[in-house]
Protein backbone atom coordinates (compact mmCIF):
# COMPACT_ATOMS: atom_id res chain seq x y z
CA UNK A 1 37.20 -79.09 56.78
CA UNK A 2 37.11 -83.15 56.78
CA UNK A 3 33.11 -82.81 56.72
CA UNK A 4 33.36 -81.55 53.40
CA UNK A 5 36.40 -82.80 51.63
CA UNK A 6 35.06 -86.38 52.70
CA UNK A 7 31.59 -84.56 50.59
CA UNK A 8 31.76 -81.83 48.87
CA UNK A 9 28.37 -82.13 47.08
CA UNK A 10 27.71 -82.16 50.69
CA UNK A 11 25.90 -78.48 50.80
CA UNK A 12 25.19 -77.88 54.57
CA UNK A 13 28.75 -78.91 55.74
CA UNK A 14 30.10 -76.58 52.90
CA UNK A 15 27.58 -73.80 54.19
CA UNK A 16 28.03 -74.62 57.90
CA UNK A 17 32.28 -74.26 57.54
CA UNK A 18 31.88 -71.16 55.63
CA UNK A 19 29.49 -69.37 58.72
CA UNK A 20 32.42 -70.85 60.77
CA UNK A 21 35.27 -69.24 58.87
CA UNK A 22 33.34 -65.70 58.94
CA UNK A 23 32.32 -65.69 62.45
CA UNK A 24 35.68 -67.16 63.60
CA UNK A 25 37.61 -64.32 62.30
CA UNK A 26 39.64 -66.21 59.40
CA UNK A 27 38.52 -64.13 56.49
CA UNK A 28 41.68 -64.77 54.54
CA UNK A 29 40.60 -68.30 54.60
CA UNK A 30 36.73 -67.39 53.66
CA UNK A 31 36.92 -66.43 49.91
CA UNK A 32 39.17 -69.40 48.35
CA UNK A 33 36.82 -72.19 50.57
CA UNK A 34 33.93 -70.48 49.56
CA UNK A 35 35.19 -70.29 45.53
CA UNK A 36 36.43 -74.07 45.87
CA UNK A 37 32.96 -75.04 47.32
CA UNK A 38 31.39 -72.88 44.12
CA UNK A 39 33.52 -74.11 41.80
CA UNK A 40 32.63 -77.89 42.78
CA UNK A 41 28.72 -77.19 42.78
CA UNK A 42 28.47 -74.44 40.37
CA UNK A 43 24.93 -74.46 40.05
CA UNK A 44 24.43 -74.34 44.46
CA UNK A 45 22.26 -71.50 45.00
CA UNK A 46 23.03 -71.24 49.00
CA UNK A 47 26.47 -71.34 47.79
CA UNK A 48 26.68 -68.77 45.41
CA UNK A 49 24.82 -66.49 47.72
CA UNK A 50 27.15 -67.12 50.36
CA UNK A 51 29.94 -65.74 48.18
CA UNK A 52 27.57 -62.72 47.32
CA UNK A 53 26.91 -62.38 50.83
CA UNK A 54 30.40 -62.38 51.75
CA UNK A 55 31.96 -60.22 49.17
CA UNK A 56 29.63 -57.49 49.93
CA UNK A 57 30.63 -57.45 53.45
CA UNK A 58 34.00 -56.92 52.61
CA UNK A 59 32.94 -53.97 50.50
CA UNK A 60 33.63 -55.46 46.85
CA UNK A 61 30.20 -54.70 45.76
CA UNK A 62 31.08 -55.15 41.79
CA UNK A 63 31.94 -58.60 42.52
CA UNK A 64 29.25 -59.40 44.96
CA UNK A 65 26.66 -57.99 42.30
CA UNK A 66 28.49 -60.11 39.54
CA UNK A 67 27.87 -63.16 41.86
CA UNK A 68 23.96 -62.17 41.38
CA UNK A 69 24.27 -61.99 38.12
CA UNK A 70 25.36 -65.39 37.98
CA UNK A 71 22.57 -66.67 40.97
CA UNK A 72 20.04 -65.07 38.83
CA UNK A 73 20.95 -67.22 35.52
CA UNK A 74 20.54 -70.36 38.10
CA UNK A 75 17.03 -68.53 39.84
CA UNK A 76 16.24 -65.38 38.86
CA UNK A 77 13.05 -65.43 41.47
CA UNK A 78 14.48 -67.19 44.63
CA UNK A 79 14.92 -66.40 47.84
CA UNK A 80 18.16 -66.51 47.92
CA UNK A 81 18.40 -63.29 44.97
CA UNK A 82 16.19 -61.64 47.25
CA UNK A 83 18.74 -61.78 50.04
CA UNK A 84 21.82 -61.08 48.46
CA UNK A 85 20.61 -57.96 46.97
CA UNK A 86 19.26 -57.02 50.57
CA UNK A 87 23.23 -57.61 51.83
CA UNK A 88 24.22 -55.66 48.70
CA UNK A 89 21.84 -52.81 49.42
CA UNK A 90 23.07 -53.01 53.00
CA UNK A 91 26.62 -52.37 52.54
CA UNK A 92 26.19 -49.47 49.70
CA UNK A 93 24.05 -47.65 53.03
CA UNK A 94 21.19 -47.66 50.71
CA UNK A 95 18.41 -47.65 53.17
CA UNK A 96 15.83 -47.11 50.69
C-alpha cells in the first residue's frame, strides 16, 4: 500500500489497508501486512488488536489470545482488550 510505506507510523492508512485486505478476500496477504505494520509500531494498540481480531477469525485462538496478552502489557483496561476478547469469545461459540 503506497499510503503506508510512504508512512508507516501512519496508523489509519495501516488500519484502513488491513480492513481492505480482509474484506477483499486476500487473506494470504492479511497476516504478514498486519505483522510488518506491528512490528514497525509495536506499541499500536488498534494495531495489535487488529492482528488479535484477525487471527481469531481464522480460528488460531492461542495466537489471537497471545496477541492480548501482549495488548494488555501496552493497556490492560482499553477498549480495544475489551474487543478482542469479545472476537475471541466469538469464534470459541462461547455465547456466555
Amino acid at each position: 500500500n503506497v499510503l503506508v510505506a510512504e508512512d508507516p507510523k501512519n496508523t489509519r492508512a495501516a488500519e484502513h489497508y488491513f480492513r481492505i485486505l480482509v474484506t477483499t478476500g486476500l487473506p494470504r496477504e492479511v497476516q504478514p501486512a498486519i505483522e510488518k505494520l506491528v512490528s514497525s509500531q509495536p506499541k499500536n494498540e488498534l494495531l495489535i488488536g487488529a492482528l488479535a481480531e484477525y487471527q481469531a477469525l481464522q480460528g488460531d485462538i492461542a495466537s489471537a489470545e497471545k496477541t492480548i496478552g501482549k495488548l494488555q502489557s501496552i493497556d490492560s483496561s482499553g477498549p480495544m482488550v475489551d474487543y478482542t476478547k469479545a472476537v475471541v469469545a466469538f469464534a470459541r461459540r462461547d455465547f456466555k
